[in-house]
Protein backbone atom coordinates (compact mmCIF):
# COMPACT_ATOMS: atom_id res chain seq x y z
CA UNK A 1 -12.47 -4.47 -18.96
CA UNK A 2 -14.88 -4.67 -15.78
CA UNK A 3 -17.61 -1.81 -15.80
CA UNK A 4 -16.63 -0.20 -12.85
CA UNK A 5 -12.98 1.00 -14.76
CA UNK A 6 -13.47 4.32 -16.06
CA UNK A 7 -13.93 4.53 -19.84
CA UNK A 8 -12.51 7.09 -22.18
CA UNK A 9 -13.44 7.44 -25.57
CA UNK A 10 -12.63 9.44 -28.65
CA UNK A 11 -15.14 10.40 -31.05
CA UNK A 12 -14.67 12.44 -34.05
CA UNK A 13 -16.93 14.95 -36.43
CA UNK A 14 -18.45 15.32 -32.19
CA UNK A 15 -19.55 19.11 -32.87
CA UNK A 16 -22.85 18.02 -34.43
CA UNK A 17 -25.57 15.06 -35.41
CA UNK A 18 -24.01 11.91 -34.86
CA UNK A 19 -20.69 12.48 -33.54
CA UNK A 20 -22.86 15.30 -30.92
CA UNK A 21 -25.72 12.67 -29.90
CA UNK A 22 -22.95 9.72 -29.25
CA UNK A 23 -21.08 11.89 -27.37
CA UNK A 24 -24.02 13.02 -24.88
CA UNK A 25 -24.93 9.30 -24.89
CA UNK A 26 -21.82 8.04 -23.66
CA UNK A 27 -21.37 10.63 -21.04
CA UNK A 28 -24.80 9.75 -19.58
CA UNK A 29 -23.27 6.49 -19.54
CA UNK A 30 -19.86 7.73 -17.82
CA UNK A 31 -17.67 7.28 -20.40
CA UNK A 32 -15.28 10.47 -20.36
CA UNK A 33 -15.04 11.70 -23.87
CA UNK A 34 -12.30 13.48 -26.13
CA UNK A 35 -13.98 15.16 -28.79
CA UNK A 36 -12.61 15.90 -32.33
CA UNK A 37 -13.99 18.29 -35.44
CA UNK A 38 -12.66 21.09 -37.34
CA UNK A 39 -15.34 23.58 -34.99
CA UNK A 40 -13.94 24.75 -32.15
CA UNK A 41 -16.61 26.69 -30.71
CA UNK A 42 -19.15 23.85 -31.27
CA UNK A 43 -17.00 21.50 -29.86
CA UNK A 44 -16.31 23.22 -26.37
CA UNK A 45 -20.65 23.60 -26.37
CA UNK A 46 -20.37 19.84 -26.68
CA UNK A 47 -17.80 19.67 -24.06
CA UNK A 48 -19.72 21.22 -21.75
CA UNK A 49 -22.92 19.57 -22.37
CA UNK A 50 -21.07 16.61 -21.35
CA UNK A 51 -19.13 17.95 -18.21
CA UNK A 52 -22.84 18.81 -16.90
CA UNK A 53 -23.47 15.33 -17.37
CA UNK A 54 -20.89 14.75 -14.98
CA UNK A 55 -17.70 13.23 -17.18
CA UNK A 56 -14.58 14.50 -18.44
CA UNK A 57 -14.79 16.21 -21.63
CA UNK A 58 -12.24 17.93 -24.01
CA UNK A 59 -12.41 19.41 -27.50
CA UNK A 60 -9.53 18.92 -29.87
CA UNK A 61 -9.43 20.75 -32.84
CA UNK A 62 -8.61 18.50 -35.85
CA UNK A 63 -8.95 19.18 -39.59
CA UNK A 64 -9.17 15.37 -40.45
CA UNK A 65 -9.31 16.21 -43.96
CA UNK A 66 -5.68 17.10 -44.11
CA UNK A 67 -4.90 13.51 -43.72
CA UNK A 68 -0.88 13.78 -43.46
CA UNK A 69 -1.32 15.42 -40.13
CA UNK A 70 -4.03 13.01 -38.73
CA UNK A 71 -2.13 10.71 -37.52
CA UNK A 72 -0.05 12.52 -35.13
CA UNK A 73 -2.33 14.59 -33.69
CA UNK A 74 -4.78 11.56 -32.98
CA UNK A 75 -1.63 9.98 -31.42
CA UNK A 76 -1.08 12.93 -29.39
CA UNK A 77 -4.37 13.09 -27.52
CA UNK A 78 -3.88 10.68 -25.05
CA UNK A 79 -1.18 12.26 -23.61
CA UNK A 80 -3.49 15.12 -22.65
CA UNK A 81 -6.70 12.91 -21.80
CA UNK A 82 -5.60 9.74 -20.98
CA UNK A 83 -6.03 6.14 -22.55
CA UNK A 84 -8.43 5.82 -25.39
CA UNK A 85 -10.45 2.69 -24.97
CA UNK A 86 -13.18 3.51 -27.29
CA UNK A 87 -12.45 5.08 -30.66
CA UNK A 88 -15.37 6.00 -32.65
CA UNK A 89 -14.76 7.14 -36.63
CA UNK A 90 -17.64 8.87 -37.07
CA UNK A 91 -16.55 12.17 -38.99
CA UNK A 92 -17.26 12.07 -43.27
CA UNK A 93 -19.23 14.25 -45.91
CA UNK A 94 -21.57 13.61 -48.37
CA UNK A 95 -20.97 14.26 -52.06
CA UNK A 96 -23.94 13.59 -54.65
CA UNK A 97 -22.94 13.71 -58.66
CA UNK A 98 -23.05 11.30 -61.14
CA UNK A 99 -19.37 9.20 -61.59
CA UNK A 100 -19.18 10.65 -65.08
CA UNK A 101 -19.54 14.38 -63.71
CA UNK A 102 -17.28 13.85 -60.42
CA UNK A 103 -13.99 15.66 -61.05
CA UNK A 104 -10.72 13.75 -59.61
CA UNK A 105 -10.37 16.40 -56.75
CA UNK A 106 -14.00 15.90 -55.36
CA UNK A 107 -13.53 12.35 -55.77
CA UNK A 108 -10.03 12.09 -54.09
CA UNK A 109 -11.96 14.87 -51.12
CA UNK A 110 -14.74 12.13 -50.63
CA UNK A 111 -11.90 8.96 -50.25
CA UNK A 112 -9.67 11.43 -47.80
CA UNK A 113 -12.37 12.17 -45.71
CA UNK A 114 -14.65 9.14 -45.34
CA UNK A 115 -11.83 6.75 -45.72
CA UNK A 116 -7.96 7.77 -45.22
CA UNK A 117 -8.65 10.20 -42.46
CA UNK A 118 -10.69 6.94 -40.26
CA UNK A 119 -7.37 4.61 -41.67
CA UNK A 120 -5.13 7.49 -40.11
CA UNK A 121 -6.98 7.40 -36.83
CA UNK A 122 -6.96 4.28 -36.21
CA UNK A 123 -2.99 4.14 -36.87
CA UNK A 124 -2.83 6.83 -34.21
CA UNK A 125 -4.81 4.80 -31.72
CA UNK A 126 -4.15 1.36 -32.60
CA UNK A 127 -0.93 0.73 -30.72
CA UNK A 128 -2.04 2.21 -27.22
CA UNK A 129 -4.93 -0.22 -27.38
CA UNK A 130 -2.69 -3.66 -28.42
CA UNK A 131 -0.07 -2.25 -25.88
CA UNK A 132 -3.16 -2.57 -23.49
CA UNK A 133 -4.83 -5.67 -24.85
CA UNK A 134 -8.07 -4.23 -25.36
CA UNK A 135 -9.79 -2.12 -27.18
CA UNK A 136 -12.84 -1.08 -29.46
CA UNK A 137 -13.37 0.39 -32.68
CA UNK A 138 -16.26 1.53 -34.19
CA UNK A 139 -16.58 2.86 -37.63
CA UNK A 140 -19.81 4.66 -38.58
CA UNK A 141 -20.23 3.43 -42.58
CA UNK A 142 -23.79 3.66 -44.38
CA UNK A 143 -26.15 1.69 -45.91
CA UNK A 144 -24.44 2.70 -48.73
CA UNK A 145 -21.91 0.81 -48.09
CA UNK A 146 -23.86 -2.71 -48.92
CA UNK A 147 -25.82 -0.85 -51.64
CA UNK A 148 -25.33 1.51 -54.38
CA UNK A 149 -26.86 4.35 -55.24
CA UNK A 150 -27.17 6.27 -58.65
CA UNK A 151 -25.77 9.74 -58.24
CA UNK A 152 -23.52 9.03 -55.02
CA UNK A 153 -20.68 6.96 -56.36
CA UNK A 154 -17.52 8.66 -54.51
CA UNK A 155 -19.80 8.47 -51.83
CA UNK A 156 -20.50 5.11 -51.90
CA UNK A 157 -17.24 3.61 -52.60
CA UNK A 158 -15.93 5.99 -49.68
CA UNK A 159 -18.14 3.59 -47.19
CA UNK A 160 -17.52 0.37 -48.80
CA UNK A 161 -14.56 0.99 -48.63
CA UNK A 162 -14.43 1.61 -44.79
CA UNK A 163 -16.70 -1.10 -44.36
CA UNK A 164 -13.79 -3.84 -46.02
CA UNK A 165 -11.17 -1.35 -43.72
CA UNK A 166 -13.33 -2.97 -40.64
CA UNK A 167 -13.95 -6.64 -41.62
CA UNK A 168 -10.17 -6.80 -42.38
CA UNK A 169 -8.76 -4.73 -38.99
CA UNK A 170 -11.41 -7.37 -37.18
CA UNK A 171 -9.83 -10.31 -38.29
CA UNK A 172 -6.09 -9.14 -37.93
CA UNK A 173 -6.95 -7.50 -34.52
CA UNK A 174 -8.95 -10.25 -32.93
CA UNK A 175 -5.72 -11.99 -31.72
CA UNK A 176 -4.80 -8.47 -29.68
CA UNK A 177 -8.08 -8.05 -27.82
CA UNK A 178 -9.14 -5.52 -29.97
CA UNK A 179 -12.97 -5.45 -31.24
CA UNK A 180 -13.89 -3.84 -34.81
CA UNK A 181 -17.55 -2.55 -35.49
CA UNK A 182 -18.61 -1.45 -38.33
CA UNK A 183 -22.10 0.33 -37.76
CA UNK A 184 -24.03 0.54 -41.33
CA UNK A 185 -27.36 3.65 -40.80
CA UNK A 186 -29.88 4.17 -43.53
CA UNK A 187 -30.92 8.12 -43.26
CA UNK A 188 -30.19 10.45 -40.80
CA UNK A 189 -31.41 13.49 -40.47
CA UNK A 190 -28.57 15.86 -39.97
CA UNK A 191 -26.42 19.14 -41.37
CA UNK A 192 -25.51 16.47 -44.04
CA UNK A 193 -28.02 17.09 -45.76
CA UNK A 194 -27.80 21.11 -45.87
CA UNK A 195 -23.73 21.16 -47.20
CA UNK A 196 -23.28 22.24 -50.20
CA UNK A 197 -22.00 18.96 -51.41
CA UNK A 198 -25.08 17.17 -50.85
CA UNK A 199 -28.09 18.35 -53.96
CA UNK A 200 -31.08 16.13 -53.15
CA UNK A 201 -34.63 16.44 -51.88
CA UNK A 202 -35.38 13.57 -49.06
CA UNK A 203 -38.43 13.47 -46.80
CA UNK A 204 -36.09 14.37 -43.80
CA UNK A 205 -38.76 13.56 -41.24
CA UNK A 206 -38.80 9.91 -42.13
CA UNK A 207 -35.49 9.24 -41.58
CA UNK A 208 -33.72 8.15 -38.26
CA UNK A 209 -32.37 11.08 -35.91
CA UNK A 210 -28.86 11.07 -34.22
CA UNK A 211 -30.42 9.95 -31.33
CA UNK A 212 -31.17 6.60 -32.41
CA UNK A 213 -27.81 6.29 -33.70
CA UNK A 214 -25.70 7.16 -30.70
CA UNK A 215 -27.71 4.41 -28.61
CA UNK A 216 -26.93 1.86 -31.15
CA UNK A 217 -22.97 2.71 -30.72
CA UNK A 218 -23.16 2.84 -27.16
CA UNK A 219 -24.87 -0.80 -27.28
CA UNK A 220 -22.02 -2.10 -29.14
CA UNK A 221 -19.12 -0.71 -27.11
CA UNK A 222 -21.16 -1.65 -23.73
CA UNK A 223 -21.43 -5.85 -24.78
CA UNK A 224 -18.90 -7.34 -21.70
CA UNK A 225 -15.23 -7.37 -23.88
CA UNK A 226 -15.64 -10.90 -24.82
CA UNK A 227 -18.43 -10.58 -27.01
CA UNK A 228 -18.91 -8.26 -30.35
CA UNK A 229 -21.07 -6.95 -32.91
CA UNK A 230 -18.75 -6.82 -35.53
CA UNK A 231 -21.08 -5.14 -38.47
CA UNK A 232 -24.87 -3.80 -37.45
CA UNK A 233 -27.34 -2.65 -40.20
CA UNK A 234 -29.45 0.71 -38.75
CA UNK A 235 -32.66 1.91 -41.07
CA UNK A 236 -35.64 3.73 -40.39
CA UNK A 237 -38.95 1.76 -40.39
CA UNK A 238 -39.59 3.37 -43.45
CA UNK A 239 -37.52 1.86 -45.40
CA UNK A 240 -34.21 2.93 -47.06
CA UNK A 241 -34.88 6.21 -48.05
């Protein structure tokens, strides 16, 4: 794709941190952006943020952790916003408890959420990109995904998990011009860390911010088409917190 196409991209958990940052940062870079979350009302704030910028924006309103439904109503947004060339899976939850304490339904929450609900939107994108020949996908994982971490097992698993979901779509994608990313942050300092799931005490200003993020998944879905990053490491300079 030259650089002078427009670019449209869909990003999900967009109402906040991440999701919020990337979407400002590709709308400075003209990408129009379709934004997904379960928050309405912070969405549309997003959506305007990035209209002012000067792209398209729209909020869709998508409860991605009733994963049955995902699937169509991913594949239903580009009738209403156009082609999505960019696909970023950024939505998930933390969960902190000990394996032997995590009951099956917290467990199975964590897996829906940070794994099935990214498989089900790429199944809703994945075929208007191959019809196309080109594409990107970019799945936000962790650092937890490489490492484990007493006390966030569901968690963990959840991202390596996604991060084997990448390495595999990569290689059986490749063939259809479609690049896989798997983006792997230490840290961030976002609402994360204030849901009730999440019970732990981190230095928060030591950690990386959304912003810091968001330019690191515009860099990757900005290299020319023929080129890709296919799995990028992200931690703060102080270490993995």
């Amino acid at each position: 794709m030259s650089f002078d196409q427009k670019r449209r991209a869909l990003i999900t958990g967009a109402s906040s941190g991440i999701g919020k940052a990337t979407a400002l940062a590709f709308a400075k870079a003209g990408i129009d952006v379709a934004l997904v979350s379960r928050s309405q009302d912070k969405l549309e704030r997003v959506a305007a943020a990035a209209k002012e910028i000067g792209v398209e924006a729209k909020a869709f309103t998508v409860d991605l952790s009733c994963v049955s439904q995902v699937q169509a109503k991913i594949q239903a947004i580009p009738h209403e916003f156009g082609d999505i060339d960019i696909l970023v899976n950024n939505a998930g939850m933390g969960y902190t408890a000990n394996l032997s304490e995590t009951p099956l339904e917290d467990w199975q929450q964590v897996i829906n959420l940070n794994l099935t609900s990214v498989f089900a939107c790429i199944m809703g994108t994945l075929p208007g990109m191959r019809q196309r020949g080109q594409g990107t996908i970019i799945n936000i994982a962790s650092i937890a995904a490489k490492q484990a971490f007493a006390g966030w097992g569901a968690y963990c698993v959840s991202k390596a998990g996604l991060l084997a979901l990448s390495q595999t779509l990569a290689i059986e994608e490749r063939s259809h011009g479609i690049r896989v990313i798997a983006i792997c942050p230490g840290s961030v300092n976002t609402e994360i860390w204030d849901t009730e799931t999440v019970h732990v005490n981190f230095d928060r200003s030591k950690m990386l911010i959304p912003e810091i993020v968001a330019q690191t998944i515009l860099h990757t879905a900005l290299l020319p088409q023929q080129a890709v990053i296919e799995e990028l490491t992200l931690i703060s300079n102080a270490g993995v917190i």
